[in-house]
Protein backbone atom coordinates (compact mmCIF):
# COMPACT_ATOMS: atom_id res chain seq x y z
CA UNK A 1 -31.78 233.78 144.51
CA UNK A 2 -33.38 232.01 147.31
CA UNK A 3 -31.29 231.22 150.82
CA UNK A 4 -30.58 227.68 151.61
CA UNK A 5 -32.39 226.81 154.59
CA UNK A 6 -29.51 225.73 157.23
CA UNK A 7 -31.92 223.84 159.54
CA UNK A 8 -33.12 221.47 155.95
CA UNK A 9 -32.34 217.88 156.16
CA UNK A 10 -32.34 217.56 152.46
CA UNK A 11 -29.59 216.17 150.44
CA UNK A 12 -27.36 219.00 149.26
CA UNK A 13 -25.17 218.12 145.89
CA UNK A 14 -21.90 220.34 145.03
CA UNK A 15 -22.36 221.72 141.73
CA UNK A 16 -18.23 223.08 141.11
CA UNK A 17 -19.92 224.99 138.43
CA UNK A 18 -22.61 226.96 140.15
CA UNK A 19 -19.93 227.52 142.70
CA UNK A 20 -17.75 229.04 140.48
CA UNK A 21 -20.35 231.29 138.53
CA UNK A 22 -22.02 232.18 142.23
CA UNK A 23 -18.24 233.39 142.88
CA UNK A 24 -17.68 235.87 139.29
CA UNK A 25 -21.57 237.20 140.30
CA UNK A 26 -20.16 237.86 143.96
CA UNK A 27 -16.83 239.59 142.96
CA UNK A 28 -19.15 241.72 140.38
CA UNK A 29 -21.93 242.69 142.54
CA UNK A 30 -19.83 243.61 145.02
CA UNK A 31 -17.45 245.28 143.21
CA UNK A 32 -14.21 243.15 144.96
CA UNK A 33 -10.95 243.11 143.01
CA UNK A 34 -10.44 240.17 140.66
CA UNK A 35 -7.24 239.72 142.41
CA UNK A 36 -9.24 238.45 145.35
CA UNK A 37 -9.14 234.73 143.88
CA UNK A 38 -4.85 235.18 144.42
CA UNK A 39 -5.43 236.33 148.25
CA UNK A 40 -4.08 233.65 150.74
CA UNK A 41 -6.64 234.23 153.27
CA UNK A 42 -9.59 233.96 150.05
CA UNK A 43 -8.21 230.44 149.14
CA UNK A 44 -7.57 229.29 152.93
CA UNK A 45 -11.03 230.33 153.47
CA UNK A 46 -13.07 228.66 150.53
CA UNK A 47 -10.62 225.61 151.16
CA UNK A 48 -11.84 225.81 154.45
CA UNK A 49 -15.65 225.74 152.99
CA UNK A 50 -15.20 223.02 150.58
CA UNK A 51 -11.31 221.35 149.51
CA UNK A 52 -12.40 220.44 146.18
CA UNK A 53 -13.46 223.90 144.80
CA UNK A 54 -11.03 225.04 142.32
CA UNK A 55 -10.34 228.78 142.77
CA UNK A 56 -9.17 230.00 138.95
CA UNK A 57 -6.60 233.11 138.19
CA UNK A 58 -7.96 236.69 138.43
CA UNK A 59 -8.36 236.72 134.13
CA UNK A 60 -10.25 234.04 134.35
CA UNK A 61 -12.69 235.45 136.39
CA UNK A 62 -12.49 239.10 135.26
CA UNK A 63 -13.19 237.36 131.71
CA UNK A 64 -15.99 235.38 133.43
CA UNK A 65 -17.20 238.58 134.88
CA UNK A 66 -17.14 240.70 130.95
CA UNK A 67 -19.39 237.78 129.66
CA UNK A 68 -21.86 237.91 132.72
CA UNK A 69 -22.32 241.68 131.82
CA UNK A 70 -23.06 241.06 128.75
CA UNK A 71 -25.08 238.48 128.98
């Protein structure tokens, strides 16, 4: 996946659902607990990033995570 350039002037549009798949591909990759979603300093931190994410429950994202696999 390509890196966003941070110097680019161009228009940048929040897509809550890319965000939210980008997330299940991090916490799979990287092997993180799905419980990380439920961590106060994970949900001050993305709040901190953008306030209108919405960060779902660890089965949601562990379920998420099963149906990238097997994908």
């Amino acid at each position: 996946m390509p890196q966003p350039n941070p110097k680019s002037v161009e228009k940048w549009n929040y897509d809550p659902e890319r965000a939210h798949w980008e997330l299940v591909r991090m916490i799979v990759v990287h092997e993180l607990p799905f419980s990380i979603v439920e961590y106060d300093g994970f949900r001050r931190f993305v709040h901190s990033l953008n306030p209108t994410f919405e960060v779902v429950s660890r089965t949601t994202i562990k379920l998420d995570g099963i149906m990238l696999f097997e994908e």
